[in-house]
Protein backbone atom coordinates (compact mmCIF):
# COMPACT_ATOMS: atom_id res chain seq x y z
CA UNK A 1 -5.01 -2.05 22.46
CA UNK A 2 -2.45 -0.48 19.85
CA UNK A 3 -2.35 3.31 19.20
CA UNK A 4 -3.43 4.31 15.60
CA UNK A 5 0.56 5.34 15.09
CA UNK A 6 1.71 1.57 16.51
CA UNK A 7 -0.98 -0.39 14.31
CA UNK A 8 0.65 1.70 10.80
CA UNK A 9 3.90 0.56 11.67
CA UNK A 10 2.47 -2.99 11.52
CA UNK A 11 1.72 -2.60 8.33
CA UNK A 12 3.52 -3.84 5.13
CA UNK A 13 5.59 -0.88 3.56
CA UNK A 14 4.34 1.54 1.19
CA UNK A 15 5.46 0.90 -2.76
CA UNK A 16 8.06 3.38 -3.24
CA UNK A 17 7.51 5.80 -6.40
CA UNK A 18 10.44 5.87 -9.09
CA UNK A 19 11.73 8.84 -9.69
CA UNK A 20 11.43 10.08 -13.52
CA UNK A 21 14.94 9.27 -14.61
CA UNK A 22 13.79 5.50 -13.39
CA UNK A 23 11.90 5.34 -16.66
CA UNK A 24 13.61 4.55 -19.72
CA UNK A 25 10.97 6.31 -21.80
CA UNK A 26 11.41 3.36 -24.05
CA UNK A 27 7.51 2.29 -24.40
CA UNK A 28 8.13 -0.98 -22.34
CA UNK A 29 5.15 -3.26 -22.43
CA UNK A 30 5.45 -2.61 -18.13
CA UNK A 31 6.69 0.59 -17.38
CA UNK A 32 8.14 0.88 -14.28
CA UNK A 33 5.03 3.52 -13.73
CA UNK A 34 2.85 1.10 -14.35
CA UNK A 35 4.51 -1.82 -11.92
CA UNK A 36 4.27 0.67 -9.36
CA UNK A 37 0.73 1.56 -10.02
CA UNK A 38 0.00 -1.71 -9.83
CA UNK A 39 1.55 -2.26 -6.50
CA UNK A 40 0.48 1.18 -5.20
CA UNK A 41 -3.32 -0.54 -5.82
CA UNK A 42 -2.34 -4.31 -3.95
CA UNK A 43 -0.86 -2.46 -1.36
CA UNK A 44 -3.92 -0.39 -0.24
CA UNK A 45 -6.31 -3.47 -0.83
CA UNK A 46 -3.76 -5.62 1.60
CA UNK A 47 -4.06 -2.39 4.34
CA UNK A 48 -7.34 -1.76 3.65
CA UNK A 49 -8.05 -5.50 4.83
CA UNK A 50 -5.71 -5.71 7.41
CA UNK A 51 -7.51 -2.90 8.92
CA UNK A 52 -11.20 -4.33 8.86
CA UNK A 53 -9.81 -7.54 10.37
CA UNK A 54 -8.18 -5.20 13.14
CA UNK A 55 -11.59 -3.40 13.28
CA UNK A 56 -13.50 -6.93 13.42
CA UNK A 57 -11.40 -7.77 16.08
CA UNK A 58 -11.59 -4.77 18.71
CA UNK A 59 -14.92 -4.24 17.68
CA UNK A 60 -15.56 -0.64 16.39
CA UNK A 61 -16.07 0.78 12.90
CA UNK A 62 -13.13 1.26 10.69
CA UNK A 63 -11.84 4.37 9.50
């Protein structure tokens, strides 16, 4: 069985934020806010699954 610490580095890598001066403050249709936002949200469904299947699997409650 893999400590809590061993199972998060299993898991894909956090969305890094952009810095301010990444935006061009130009009104773009996608900001790069936005993109990260939306990748920010995939990312914790994606853990958030990979975790209940890990729970599923060794049999105890998620959390």
């Amino acid at each position: 069985m893999a400590t809590d610490s061993t199972a998060d580095e299993e898991l894909p890598p956090r969305p890094q934020q952009p810095r301010d001066e990444d935006c061009c403050r130009g009104g773009c249709l996608l900001c790069v806010f936005d993109l990260y936002e939306r990748d920010l949200e995939r990312w914790e469904e994606r853990v958030a699954q990979i975790r209940a299947e890990r729970a599923g699997r060794e049999g105890r409650p998620q959390g």
